[in-house]
C-alpha atoms as a PDB file:
ATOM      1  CA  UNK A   1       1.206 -17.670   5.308  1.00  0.00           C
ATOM      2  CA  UNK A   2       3.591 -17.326   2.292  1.00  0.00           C
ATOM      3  CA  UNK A   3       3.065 -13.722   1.154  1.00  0.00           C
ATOM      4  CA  UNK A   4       5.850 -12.999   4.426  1.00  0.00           C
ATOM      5  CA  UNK A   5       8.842 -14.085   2.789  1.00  0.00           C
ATOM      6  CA  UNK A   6       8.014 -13.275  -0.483  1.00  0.00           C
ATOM      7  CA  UNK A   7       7.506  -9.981   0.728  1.00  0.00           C
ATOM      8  CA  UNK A   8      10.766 -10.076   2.954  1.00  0.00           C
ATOM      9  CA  UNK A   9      12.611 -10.551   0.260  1.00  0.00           C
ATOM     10  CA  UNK A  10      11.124  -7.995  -2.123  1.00  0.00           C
ATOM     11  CA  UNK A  11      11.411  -5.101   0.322  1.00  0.00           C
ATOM     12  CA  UNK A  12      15.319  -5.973   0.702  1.00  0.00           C
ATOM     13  CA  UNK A  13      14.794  -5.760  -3.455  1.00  0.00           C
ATOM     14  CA  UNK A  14      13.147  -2.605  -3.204  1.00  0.00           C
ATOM     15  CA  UNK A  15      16.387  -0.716  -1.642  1.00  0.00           C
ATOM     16  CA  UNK A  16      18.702  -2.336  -4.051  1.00  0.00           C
ATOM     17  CA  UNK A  17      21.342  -0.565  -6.432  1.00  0.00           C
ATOM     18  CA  UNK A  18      20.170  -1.763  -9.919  1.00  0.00           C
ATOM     19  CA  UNK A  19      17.508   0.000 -11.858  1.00  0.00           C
ATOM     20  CA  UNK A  20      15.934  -3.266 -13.057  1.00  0.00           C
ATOM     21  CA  UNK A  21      15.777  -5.394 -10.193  1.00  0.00           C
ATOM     22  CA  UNK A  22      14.319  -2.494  -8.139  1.00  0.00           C
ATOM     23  CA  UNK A  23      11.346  -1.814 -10.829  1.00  0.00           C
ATOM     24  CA  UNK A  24      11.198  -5.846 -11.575  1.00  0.00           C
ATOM     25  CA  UNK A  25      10.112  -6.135  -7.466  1.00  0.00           C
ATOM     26  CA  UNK A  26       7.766  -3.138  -7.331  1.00  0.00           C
ATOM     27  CA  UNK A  27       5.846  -4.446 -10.281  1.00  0.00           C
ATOM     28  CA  UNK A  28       5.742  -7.930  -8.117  1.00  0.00           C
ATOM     29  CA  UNK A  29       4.796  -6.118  -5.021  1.00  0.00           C
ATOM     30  CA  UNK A  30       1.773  -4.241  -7.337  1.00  0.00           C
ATOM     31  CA  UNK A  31       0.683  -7.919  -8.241  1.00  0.00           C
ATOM     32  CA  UNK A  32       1.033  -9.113  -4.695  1.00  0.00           C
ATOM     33  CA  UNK A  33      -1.027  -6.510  -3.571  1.00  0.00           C
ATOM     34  CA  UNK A  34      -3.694  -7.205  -6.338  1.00  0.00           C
ATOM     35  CA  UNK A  35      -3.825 -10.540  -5.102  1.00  0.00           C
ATOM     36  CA  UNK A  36      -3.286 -10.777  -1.435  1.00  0.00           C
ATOM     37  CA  UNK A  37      -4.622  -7.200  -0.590  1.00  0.00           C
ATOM     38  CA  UNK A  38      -5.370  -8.087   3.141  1.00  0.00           C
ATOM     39  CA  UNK A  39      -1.998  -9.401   3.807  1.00  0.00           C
ATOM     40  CA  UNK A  40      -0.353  -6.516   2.270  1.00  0.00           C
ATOM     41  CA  UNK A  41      -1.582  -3.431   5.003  1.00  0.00           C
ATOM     42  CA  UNK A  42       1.522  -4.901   7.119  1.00  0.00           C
ATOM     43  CA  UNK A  43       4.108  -3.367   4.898  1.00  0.00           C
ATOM     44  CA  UNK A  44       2.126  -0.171   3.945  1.00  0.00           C
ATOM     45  CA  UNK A  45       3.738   2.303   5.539  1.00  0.00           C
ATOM     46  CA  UNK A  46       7.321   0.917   4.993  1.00  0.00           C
ATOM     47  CA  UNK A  47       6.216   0.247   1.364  1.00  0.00           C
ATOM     48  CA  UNK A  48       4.571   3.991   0.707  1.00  0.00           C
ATOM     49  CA  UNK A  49       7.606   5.268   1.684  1.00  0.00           C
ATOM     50  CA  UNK A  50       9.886   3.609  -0.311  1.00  0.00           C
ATOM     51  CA  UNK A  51       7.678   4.125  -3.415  1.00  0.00           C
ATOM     52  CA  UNK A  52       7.598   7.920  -3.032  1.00  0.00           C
ATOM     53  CA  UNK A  53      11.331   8.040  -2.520  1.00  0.00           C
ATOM     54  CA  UNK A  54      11.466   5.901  -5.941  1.00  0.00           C
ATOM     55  CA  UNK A  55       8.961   8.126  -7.369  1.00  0.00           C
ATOM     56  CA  UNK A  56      11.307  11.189  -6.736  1.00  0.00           C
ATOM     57  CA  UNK A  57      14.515   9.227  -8.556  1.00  0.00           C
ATOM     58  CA  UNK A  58      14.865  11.702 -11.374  1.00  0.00           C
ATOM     59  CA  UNK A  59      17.335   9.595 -12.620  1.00  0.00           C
ATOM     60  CA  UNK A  60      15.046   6.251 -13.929  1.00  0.00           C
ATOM     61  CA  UNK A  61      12.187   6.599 -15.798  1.00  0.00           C
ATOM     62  CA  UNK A  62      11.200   3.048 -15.830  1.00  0.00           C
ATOM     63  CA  UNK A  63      11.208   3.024 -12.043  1.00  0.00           C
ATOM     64  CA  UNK A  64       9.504   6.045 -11.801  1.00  0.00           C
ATOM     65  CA  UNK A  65       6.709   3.890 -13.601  1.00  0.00           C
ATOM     66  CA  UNK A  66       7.341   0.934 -12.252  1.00  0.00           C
ATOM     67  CA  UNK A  67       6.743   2.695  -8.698  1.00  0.00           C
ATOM     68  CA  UNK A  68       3.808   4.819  -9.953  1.00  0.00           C
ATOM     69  CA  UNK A  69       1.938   1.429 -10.722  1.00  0.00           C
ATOM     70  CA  UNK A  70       2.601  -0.285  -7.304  1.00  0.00           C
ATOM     71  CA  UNK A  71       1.452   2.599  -5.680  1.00  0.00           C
ATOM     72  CA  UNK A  72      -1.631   2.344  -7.396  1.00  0.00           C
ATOM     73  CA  UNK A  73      -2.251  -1.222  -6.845  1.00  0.00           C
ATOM     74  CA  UNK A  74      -0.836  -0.788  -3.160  1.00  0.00           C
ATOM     75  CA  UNK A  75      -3.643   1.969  -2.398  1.00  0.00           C
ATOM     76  CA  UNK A  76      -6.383   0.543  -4.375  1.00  0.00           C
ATOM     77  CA  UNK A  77      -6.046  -2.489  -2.774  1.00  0.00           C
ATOM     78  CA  UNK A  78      -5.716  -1.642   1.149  1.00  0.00           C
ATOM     79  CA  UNK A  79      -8.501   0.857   0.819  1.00  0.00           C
ATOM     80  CA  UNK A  80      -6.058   3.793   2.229  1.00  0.00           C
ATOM     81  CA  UNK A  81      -6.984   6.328  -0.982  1.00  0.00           C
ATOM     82  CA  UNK A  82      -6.511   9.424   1.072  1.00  0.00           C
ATOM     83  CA  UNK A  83      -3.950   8.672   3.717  1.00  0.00           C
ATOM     84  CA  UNK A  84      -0.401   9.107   1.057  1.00  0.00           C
ATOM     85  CA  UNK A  85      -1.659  12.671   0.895  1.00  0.00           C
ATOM     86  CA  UNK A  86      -1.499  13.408   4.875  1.00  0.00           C
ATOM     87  CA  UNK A  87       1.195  11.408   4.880  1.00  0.00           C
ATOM     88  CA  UNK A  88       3.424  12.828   2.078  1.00  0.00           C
ATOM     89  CA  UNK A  89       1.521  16.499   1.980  1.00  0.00           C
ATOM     90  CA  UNK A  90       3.836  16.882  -1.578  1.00  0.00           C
ATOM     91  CA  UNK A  91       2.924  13.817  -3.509  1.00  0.00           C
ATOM     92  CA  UNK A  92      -0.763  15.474  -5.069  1.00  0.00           C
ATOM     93  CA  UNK A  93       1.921  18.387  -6.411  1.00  0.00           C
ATOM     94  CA  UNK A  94       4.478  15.842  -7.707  1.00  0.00           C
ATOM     95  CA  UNK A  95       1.161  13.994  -9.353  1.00  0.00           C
ATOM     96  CA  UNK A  96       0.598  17.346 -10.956  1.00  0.00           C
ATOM     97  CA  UNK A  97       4.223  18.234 -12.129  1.00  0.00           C
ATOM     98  CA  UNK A  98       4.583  13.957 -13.432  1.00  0.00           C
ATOM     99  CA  UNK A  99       1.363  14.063 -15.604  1.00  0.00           C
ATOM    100  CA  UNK A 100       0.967  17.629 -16.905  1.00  0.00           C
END
Protein backbone atom coordinates (compact mmCIF):
# COMPACT_ATOMS: atom_id res chain seq x y z
CA UNK A 1 0.00 0.00 0.00
CA UNK A 2 1.70 3.41 -0.62
CA UNK A 3 -0.95 5.93 0.46
CA UNK A 4 0.68 4.95 4.38
CA UNK A 5 3.72 6.82 4.14
CA UNK A 6 2.64 9.38 2.06
CA UNK A 7 0.15 9.97 4.51
CA UNK A 8 2.69 9.55 7.50
CA UNK A 9 4.48 12.07 6.36
CA UNK A 10 1.77 14.60 5.55
CA UNK A 11 0.11 14.38 8.96
CA UNK A 12 3.69 15.20 10.61
CA UNK A 13 3.24 18.24 7.75
CA UNK A 14 -0.03 19.03 8.93
CA UNK A 15 1.26 20.13 12.63
CA UNK A 16 4.13 22.03 11.24
CA UNK A 17 5.11 25.81 11.99
CA UNK A 18 5.04 27.35 8.44
CA UNK A 19 1.90 28.66 6.89
CA UNK A 20 2.77 27.24 3.45
CA UNK A 21 3.92 23.91 4.03
CA UNK A 22 0.92 23.28 6.34
CA UNK A 23 -1.76 24.48 3.52
CA UNK A 24 0.68 22.89 0.63
CA UNK A 25 -0.07 19.20 2.63
CA UNK A 26 -3.78 19.72 3.30
CA UNK A 27 -4.38 20.50 -0.32
CA UNK A 28 -2.32 17.01 -0.97
CA UNK A 29 -4.26 15.24 1.65
CA UNK A 30 -7.74 16.75 -0.26
CA UNK A 31 -6.25 15.09 -3.51
CA UNK A 32 -5.30 11.93 -1.70
CA UNK A 33 -8.57 11.61 -0.47
CA UNK A 34 -10.14 12.27 -3.98
CA UNK A 35 -8.17 9.55 -5.16
CA UNK A 36 -7.68 6.88 -2.63
CA UNK A 37 -10.99 7.56 -0.66
CA UNK A 38 -11.09 3.98 0.91
CA UNK A 39 -7.66 4.15 2.23
CA UNK A 40 -8.17 7.46 3.69
CA UNK A 41 -11.13 6.51 6.66
CA UNK A 42 -7.84 5.39 8.71
CA UNK A 43 -6.75 8.90 9.40
CA UNK A 44 -10.28 10.49 9.66
CA UNK A 45 -10.62 11.21 12.91
CA UNK A 46 -6.96 12.34 13.50
CA UNK A 47 -7.31 14.29 10.20
CA UNK A 48 -10.93 16.07 11.13
CA UNK A 49 -9.40 17.21 13.98
CA UNK A 50 -6.54 18.77 12.83
CA UNK A 51 -8.51 20.50 10.02
CA UNK A 52 -10.97 22.15 12.42
CA UNK A 53 -8.16 23.32 14.64
CA UNK A 54 -6.64 24.84 11.23
CA UNK A 55 -9.95 26.08 10.36
CA UNK A 56 -10.07 28.13 13.69
CA UNK A 57 -6.31 29.77 12.92
CA UNK A 58 -7.53 33.32 12.68
CA UNK A 59 -4.26 34.15 11.85
CA UNK A 60 -3.90 32.49 7.94
CA UNK A 61 -6.30 32.94 5.53
CA UNK A 62 -4.83 30.72 2.97
CA UNK A 63 -4.89 27.85 5.45
CA UNK A 64 -8.12 28.56 6.52
CA UNK A 65 -8.89 27.68 2.73
CA UNK A 66 -6.57 25.38 2.22
CA UNK A 67 -8.22 23.37 5.27
CA UNK A 68 -11.81 24.25 4.25
CA UNK A 69 -11.11 22.32 0.88
CA UNK A 70 -9.59 19.11 2.45
CA UNK A 71 -12.34 18.93 4.62
CA UNK A 72 -14.53 18.85 1.84
CA UNK A 73 -12.78 16.34 -0.15
CA UNK A 74 -12.03 14.35 3.20
CA UNK A 75 -15.97 14.08 3.92
CA UNK A 76 -17.15 13.74 0.47
CA UNK A 77 -15.01 11.09 -0.07
CA UNK A 78 -15.38 8.70 3.15
CA UNK A 79 -19.11 9.13 3.02
CA UNK A 80 -19.09 10.57 6.83
CA UNK A 81 -21.34 13.94 5.74
CA UNK A 82 -22.97 14.19 9.10
CA UNK A 83 -20.56 12.82 11.65
CA UNK A 84 -18.02 16.48 11.89
CA UNK A 85 -21.24 17.95 13.22
CA UNK A 86 -21.67 15.39 16.34
CA UNK A 87 -18.32 15.43 16.50
CA UNK A 88 -17.42 19.17 16.57
CA UNK A 89 -21.21 20.39 17.69
CA UNK A 90 -19.57 24.20 16.71
CA UNK A 91 -18.31 23.70 13.23
CA UNK A 92 -22.18 24.27 11.37
CA UNK A 93 -21.90 27.87 13.48
CA UNK A 94 -18.28 28.55 12.41
CA UNK A 95 -19.66 27.50 8.65
CA UNK A 96 -22.17 30.23 9.26
CA UNK A 97 -19.89 33.03 10.77
CA UNK A 98 -16.89 31.93 7.62
CA UNK A 99 -19.41 32.34 4.69
CA UNK A 100 -21.93 35.01 5.70
Amino acid sequence: NYITPIMDALMINLRDSHTNVVSCALNVVGWVARVESSEINRYYDELLCIIVETLQDQLSVTKREAALTCLSEVIRSSGNVIKPYFDYPNLLSFFLVFFV
